[in-house]
Protein backbone atom coordinates (compact mmCIF):
# COMPACT_ATOMS: atom_id res chain seq x y z
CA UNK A 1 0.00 0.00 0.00
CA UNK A 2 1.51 3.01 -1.11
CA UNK A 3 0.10 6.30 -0.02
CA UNK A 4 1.45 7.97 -2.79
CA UNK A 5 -0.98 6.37 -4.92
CA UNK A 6 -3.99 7.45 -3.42
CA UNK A 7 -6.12 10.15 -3.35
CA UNK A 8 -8.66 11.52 -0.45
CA UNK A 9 -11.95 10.78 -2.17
CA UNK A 10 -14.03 13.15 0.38
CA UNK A 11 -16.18 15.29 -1.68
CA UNK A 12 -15.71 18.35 1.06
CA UNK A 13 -12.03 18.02 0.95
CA UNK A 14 -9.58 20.65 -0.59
CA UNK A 15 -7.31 17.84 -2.25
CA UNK A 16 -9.90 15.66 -3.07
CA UNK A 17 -8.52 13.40 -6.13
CA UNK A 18 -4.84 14.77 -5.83
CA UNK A 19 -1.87 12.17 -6.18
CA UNK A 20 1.41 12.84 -4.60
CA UNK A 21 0.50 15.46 -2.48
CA UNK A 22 1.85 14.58 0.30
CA UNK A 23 -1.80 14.54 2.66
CA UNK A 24 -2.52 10.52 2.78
CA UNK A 25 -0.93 8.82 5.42
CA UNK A 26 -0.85 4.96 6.54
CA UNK A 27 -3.89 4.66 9.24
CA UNK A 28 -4.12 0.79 9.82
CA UNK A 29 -1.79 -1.27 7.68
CA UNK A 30 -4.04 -4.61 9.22
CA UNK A 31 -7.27 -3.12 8.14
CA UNK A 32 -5.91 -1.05 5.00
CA UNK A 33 -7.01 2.01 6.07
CA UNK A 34 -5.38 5.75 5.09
CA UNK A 35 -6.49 8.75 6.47
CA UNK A 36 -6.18 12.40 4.82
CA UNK A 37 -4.19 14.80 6.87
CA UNK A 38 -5.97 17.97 5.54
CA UNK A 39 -9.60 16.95 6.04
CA UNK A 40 -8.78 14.32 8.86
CA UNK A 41 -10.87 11.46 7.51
CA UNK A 42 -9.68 7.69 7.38
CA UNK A 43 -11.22 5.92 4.36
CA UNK A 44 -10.09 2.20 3.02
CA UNK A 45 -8.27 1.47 -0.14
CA UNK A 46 -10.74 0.34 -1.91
CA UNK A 47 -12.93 3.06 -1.52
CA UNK A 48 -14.65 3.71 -4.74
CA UNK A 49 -14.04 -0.16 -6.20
CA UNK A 50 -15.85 -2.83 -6.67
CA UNK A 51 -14.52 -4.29 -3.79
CA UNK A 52 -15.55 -1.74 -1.11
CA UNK A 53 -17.14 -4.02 2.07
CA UNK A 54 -16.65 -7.49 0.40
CA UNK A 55 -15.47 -10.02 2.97
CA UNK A 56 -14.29 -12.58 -0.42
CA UNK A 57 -10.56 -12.63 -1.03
CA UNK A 58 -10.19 -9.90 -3.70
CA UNK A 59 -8.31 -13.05 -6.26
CA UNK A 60 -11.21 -14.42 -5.44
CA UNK A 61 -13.54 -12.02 -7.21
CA UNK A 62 -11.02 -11.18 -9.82
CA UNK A 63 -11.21 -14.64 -10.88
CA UNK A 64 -14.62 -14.87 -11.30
CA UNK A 65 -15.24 -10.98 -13.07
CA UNK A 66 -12.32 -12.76 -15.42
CA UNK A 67 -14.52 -16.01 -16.25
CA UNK A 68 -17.70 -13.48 -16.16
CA UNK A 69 -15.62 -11.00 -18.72
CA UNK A 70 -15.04 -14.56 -21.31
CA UNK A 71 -18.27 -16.08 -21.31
CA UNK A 72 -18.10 -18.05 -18.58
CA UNK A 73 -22.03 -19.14 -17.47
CA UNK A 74 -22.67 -17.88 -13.87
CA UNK A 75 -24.24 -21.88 -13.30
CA UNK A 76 -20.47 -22.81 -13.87
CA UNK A 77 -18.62 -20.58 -11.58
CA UNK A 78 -21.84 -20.90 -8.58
CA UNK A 79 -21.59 -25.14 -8.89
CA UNK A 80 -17.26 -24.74 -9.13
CA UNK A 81 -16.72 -21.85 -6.13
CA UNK A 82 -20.22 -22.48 -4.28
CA UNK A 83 -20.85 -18.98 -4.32
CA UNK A 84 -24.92 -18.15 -4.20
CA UNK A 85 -26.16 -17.11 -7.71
CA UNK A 86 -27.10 -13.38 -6.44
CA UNK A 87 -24.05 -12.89 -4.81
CA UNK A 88 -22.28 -13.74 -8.15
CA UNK A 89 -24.53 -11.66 -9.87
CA UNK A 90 -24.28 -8.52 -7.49
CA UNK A 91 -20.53 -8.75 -7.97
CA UNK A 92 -21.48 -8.83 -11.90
CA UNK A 93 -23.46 -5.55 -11.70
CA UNK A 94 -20.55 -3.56 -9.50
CA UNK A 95 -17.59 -4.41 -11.88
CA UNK A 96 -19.84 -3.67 -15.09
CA UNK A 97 -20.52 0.06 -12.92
CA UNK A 98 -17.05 0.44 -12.44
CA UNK A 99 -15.76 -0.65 -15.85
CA UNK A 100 -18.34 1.75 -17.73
CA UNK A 101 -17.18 4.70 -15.07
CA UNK A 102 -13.13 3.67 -16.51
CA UNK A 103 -14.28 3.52 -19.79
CA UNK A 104 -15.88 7.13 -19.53
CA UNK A 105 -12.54 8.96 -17.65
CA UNK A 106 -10.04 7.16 -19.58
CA UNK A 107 -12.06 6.75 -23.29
CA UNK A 108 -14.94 8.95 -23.70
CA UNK A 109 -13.52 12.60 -21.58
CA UNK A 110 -10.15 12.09 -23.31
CA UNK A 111 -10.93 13.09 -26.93
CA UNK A 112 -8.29 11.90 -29.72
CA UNK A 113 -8.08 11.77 -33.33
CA UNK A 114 -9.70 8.86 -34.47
CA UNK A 115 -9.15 9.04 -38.35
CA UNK A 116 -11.62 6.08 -39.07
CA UNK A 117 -14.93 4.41 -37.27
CA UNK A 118 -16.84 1.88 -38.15
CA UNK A 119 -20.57 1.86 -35.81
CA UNK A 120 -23.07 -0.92 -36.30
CA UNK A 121 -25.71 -3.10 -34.07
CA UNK A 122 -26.52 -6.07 -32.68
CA UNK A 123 -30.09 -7.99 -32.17
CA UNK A 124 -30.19 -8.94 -28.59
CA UNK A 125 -32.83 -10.84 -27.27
CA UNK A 126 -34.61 -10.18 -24.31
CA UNK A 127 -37.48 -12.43 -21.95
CA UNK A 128 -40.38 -10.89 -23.69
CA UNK A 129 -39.10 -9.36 -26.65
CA UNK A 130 -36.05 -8.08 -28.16
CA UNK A 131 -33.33 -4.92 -27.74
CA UNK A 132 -30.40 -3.64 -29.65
CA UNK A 133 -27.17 -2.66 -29.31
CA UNK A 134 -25.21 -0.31 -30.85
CA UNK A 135 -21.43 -0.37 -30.92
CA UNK A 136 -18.65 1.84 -32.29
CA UNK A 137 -14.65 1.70 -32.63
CA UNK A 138 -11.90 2.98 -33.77
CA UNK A 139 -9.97 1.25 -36.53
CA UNK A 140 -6.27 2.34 -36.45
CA UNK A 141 -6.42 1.14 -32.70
CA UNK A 142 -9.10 -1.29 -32.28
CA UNK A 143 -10.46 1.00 -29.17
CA UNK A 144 -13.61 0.26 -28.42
CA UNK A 145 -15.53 3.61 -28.32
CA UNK A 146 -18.56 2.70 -26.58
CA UNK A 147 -21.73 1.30 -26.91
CA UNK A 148 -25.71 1.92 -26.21
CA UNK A 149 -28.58 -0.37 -25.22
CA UNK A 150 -31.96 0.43 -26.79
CA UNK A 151 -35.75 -1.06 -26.89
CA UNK A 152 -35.87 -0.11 -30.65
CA UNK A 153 -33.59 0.24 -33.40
CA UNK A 154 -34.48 3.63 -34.17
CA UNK A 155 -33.15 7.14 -34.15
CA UNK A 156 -32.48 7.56 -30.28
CA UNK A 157 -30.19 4.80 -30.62
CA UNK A 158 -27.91 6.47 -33.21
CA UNK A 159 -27.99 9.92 -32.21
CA UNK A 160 -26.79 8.20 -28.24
CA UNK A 161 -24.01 6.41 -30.26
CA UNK A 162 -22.86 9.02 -32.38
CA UNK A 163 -22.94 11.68 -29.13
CA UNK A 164 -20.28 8.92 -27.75
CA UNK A 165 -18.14 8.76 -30.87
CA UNK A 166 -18.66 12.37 -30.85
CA UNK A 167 -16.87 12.70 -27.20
CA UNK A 168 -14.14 10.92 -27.96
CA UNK A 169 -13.64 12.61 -31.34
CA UNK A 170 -11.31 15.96 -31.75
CA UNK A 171 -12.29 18.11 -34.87
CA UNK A 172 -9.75 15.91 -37.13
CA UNK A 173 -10.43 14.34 -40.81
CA UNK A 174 -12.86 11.74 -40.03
CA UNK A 175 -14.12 9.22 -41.89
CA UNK A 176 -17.33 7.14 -40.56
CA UNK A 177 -18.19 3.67 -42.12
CA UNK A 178 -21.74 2.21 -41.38
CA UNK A 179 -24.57 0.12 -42.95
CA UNK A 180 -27.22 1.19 -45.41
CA UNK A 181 -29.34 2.29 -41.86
CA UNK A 182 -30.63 6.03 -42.89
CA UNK A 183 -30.62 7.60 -39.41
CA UNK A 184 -26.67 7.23 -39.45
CA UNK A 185 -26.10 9.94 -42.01
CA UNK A 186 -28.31 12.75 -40.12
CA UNK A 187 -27.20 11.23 -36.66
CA UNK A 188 -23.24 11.85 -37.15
CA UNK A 189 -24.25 14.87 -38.94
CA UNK A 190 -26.23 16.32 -36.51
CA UNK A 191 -23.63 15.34 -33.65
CA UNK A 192 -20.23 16.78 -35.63
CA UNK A 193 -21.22 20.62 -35.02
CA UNK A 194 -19.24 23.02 -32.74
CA UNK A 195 -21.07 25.79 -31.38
CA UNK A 196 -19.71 29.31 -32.67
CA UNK A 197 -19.92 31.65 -29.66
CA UNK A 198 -20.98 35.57 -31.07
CA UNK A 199 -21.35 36.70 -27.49
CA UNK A 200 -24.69 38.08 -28.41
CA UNK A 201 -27.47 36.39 -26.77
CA UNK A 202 -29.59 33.26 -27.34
CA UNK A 203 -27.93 29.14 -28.63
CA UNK A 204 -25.24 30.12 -30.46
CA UNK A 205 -24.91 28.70 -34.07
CA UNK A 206 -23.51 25.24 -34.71
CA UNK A 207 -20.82 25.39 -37.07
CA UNK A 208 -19.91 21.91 -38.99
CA UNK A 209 -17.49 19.83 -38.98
CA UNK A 210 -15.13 20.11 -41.94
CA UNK A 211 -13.55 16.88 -43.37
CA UNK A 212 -16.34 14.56 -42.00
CA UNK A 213 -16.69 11.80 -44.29
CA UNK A 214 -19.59 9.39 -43.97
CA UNK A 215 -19.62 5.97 -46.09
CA UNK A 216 -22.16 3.16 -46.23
CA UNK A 217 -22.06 -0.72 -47.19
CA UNK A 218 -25.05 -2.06 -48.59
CA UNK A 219 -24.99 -5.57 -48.42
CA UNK A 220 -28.24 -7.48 -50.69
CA UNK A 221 -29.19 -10.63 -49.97
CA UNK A 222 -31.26 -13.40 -51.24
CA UNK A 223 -32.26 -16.79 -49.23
CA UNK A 224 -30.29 -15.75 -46.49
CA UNK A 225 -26.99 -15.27 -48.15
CA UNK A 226 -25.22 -11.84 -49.43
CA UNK A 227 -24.97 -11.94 -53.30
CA UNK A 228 -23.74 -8.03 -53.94
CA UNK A 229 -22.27 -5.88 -51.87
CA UNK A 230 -22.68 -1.92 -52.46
CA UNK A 231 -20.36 0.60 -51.47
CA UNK A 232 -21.23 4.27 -51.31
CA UNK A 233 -19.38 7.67 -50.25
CA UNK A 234 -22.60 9.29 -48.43
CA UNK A 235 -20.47 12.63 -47.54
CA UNK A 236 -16.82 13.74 -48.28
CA UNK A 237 -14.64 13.29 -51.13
CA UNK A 238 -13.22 10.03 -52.92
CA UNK A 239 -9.31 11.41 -52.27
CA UNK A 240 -10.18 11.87 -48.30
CA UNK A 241 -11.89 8.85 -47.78
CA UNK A 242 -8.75 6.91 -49.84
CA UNK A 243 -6.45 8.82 -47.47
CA UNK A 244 -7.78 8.10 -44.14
CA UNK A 245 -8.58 4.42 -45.46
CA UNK A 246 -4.86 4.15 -46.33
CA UNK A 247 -3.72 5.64 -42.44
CA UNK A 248 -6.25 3.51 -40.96
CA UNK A 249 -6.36 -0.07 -42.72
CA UNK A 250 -3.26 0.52 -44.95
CA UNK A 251 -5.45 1.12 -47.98
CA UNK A 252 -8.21 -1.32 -49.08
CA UNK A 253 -12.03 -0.92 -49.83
CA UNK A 254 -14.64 0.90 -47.76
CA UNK A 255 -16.08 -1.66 -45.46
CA UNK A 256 -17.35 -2.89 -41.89
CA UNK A 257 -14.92 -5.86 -41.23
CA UNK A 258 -13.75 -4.71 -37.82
CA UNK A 259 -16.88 -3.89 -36.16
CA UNK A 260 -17.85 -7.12 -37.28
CA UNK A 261 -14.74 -9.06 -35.89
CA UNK A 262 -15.83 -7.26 -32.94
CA UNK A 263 -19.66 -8.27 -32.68
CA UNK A 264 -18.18 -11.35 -33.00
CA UNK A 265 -15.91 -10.94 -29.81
CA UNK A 266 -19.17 -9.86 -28.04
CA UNK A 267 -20.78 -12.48 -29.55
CA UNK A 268 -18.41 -15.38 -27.95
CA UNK A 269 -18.37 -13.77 -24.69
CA UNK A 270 -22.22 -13.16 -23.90
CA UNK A 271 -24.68 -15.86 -24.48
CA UNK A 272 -27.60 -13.39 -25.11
CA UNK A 273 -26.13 -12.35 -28.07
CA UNK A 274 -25.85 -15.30 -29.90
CA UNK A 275 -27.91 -15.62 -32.82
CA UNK A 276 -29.40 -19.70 -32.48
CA UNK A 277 -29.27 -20.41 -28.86
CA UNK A 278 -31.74 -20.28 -25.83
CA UNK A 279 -30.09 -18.08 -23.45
CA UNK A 280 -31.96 -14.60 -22.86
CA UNK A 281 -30.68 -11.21 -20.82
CA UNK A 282 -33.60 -10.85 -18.16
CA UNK A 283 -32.94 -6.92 -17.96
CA UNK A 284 -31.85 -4.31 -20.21
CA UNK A 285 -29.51 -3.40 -17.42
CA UNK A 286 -27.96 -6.36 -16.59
CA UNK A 287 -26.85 -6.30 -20.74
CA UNK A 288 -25.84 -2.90 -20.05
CA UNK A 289 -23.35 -3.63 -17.37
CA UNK A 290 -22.13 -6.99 -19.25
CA UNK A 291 -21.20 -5.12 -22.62
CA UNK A 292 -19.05 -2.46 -20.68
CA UNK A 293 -17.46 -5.01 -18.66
CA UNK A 294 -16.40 -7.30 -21.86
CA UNK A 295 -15.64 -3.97 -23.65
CA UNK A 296 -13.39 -2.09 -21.04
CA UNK A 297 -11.19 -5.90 -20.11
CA UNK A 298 -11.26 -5.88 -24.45
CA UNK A 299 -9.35 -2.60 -24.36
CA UNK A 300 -7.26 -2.78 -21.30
CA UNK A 301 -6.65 -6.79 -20.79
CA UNK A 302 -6.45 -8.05 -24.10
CA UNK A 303 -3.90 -8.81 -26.50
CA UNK A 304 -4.60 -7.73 -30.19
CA UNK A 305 -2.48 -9.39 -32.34
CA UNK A 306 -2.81 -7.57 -35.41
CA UNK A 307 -1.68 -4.56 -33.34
CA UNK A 308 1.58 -6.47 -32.31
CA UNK A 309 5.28 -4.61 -32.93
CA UNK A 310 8.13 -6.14 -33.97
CA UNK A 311 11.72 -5.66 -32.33
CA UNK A 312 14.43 -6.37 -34.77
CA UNK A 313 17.16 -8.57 -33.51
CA UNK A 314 20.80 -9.66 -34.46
CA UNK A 315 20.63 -12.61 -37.10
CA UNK A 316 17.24 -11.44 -38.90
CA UNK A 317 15.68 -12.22 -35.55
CA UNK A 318 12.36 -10.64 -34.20
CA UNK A 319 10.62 -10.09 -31.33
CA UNK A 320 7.41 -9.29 -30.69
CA UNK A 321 5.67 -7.01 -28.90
CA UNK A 322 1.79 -7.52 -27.84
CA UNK A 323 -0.51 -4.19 -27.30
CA UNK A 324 -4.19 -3.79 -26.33
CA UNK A 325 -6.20 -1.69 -28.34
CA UNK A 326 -5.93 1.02 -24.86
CA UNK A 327 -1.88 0.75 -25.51
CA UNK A 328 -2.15 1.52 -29.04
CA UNK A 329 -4.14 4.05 -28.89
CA UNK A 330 -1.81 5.49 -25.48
CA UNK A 331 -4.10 5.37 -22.70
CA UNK A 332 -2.10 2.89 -20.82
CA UNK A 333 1.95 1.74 -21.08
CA UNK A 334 1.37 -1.98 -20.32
CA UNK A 335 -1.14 -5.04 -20.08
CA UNK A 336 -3.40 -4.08 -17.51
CA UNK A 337 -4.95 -7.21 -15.55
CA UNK A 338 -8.11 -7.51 -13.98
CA UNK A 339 -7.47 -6.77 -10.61
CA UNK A 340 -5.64 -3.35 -12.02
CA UNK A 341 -8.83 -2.57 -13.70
CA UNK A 342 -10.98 -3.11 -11.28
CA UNK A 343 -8.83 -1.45 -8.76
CA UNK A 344 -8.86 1.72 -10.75
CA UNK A 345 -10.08 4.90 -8.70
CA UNK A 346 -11.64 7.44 -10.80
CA UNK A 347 -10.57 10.43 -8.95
CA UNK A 348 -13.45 12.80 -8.45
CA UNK A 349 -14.09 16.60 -9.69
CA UNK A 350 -11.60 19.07 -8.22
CA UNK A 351 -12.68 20.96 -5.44
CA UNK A 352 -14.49 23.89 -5.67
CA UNK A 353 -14.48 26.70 -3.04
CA UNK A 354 -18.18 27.55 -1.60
CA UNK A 355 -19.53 31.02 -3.05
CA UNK A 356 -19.63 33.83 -0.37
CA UNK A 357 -23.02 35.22 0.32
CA UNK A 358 -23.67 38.27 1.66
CA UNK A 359 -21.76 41.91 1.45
CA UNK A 360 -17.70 41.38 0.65
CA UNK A 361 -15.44 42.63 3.99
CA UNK A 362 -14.51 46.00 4.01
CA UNK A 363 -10.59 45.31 4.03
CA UNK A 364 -11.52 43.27 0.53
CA UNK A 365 -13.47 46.08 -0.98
CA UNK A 366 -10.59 48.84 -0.12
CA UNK A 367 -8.08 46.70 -1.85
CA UNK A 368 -9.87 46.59 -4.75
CA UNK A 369 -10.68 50.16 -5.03
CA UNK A 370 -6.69 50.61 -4.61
């Protein structure tokens, strides 16, 4: 435990969410407490993690969020460990909180240029009906951007995805590949738009993007199987859209191939989502907190090998080097494991100093007169 690390994460405290500074000291090594020398309050480590108040071994519960993050059934891991079923599933629901909170500091309030996105979604069904799913993510790192849970596949569902690409976005050359779904184009179109300040009164005037390209694939088919495929430049230019498909994919034809590979990842790992099979997602939330927690341990705790490096060596020798999609696209230096992720601290809002009420001092008001 190194108090170095930690932060004071009282709300009312002056260094609330500062690192280094000197004000957390060791409390109760035994209990893993720290207490704050500025505000005075002890607090435990895992304050503001999944594993606040759990009495399980913490490798314990990292095991099974690991199994939980790869598929694994919850029947398998309550009839191997003997844990009850609710407790398994209440330790489901925090990490998926957490994990959608990491995702959101470290992905979505850290904007970047993302060059190329591909969006789609995914049929999910549901006791009593079905939902859908939209994902996004960038190409050049395989990030995944973020995703949004919806009763109907309609406009609401874009417009909440394309506010998330649209977070994580700077005003770059972008280039946005979808399917032949029609609320996409007025969605990202509606969501790329700065607002131009005039300092008059009233909303000021959204200003467009500039270099926002938007490209669909079509695909027809007939008994089930695709027979043509049709690709179309929706907005932009044929030279920009060759360009940022050459920076992103090393060149190649417009298409959705990686936001496939990764329905396909989300696929494997969550029953629900599997096309022919009986398993069902009882809650919209419970889906909710499942596709952040596969998505955040796919960015921080997985290998991507097509984003490998390779060290040359003496003798024509190489060596390679395996990234996540968060190390490629810099969020994090290394590999991060479970535990790390789900030991994590967000570090709340900086502090704030209360608003005076009332008449200034005197001594205030003669200084600034002088």
């Amino acid at each position: 435990m190194d108090p170095q690390t930690i932060f004071c994460p009282n709300p009312d405290c002056s260094a609330k969410g500062q690192v280094g500074q000197g004000n957390i000291i060791i409390h109760s090594q035994k209990e893993q407490r720290c207490k704050c020398t500025i505000c005075g309050k002890t607090f435990t480590v895992t304050k503001g993690t999944p594993f606040y108040r759990l009495r399980t071994s913490i490798d314990i519960v990292c095991i099974i969020i690991t199994l939980l993050a790869h598929g694994c059934p919850i029947q398998a891991i309550v009839a191997a460990f003997g844990f009850d079923e609710r407790t398994v599933e209440e330790w489901h629901r925090r990490a998926g909180e957490h994990c959608e909170k990491v995702q959101t500091h470290l992905v979505q309030d850290q904007p970047r240029d993302l060059g190329h996105v591909q969006a789609d979604e995914i049929r999910v069904k549901v006791q009593g009906g079905i939902v859908w799913m939209a994902l996004a993510i960038m190409v050049s790192t395989r990030l995944w951007l973020g995703g949004v849970v919806s009763a109907h596949r309609d406009m609401d569902l874009i417009t909440a995805l394309a506010q998330r690409v649209r977070a994580c976005a700077l005003c770059r050359p972008l280039l946005l590949c979808v399917d032949g779904l029609v609320s996409y184009v007025s969605a990202f179109q509606r969501a790329c738009r700065t607002p131009l300040p005039t300092g008059q009164r009233g909303r000021p005037r959204l200003i467009p993007w500039p270099d926002v390209n938007i490209a669909q694939v079509v695909k027809q088919y007939q008994r089930g199987r695709v027979i043509s495929v049709v690709r179309r430049i929706v907005q932009g230019t044929t030279e920009q859209v060759r360009h940022l498909l050459k920076c992103s994919q090393n060149g190649g034809v417009i298409n959705t191939a990686y936001i496939e590979r990764l329905n396909g990842t989300f696929r494997q790992r969550m029953a629900m989502l599997v096309r022919r099979g009986r398993a069902l997602a009882r809650h919209p939330e419970t889906l909710h907190g499942s596709m952040y927690l596969i998505g955040t341990v796919y960015n921080f705790c997985t290998n991507h090998r097509s984003l490998r490096v390779a060290i040359l060596l003496p003798r024509n020798r190489r060596h390679w080097v395996h990234r996540t999609p968060a190390m490629a696209a810099g969020i994090t230096d290394h590999r991060w494991t479970v535990r790390e992720l789900l030991s994590f601290r967000i570090p709340p809002p900086p502090f704030v100093p209360p608003k005076r009420r009332g008449r200034p001092p005197k001594i205030e008001s003669a200084a600034v007169a002088l």
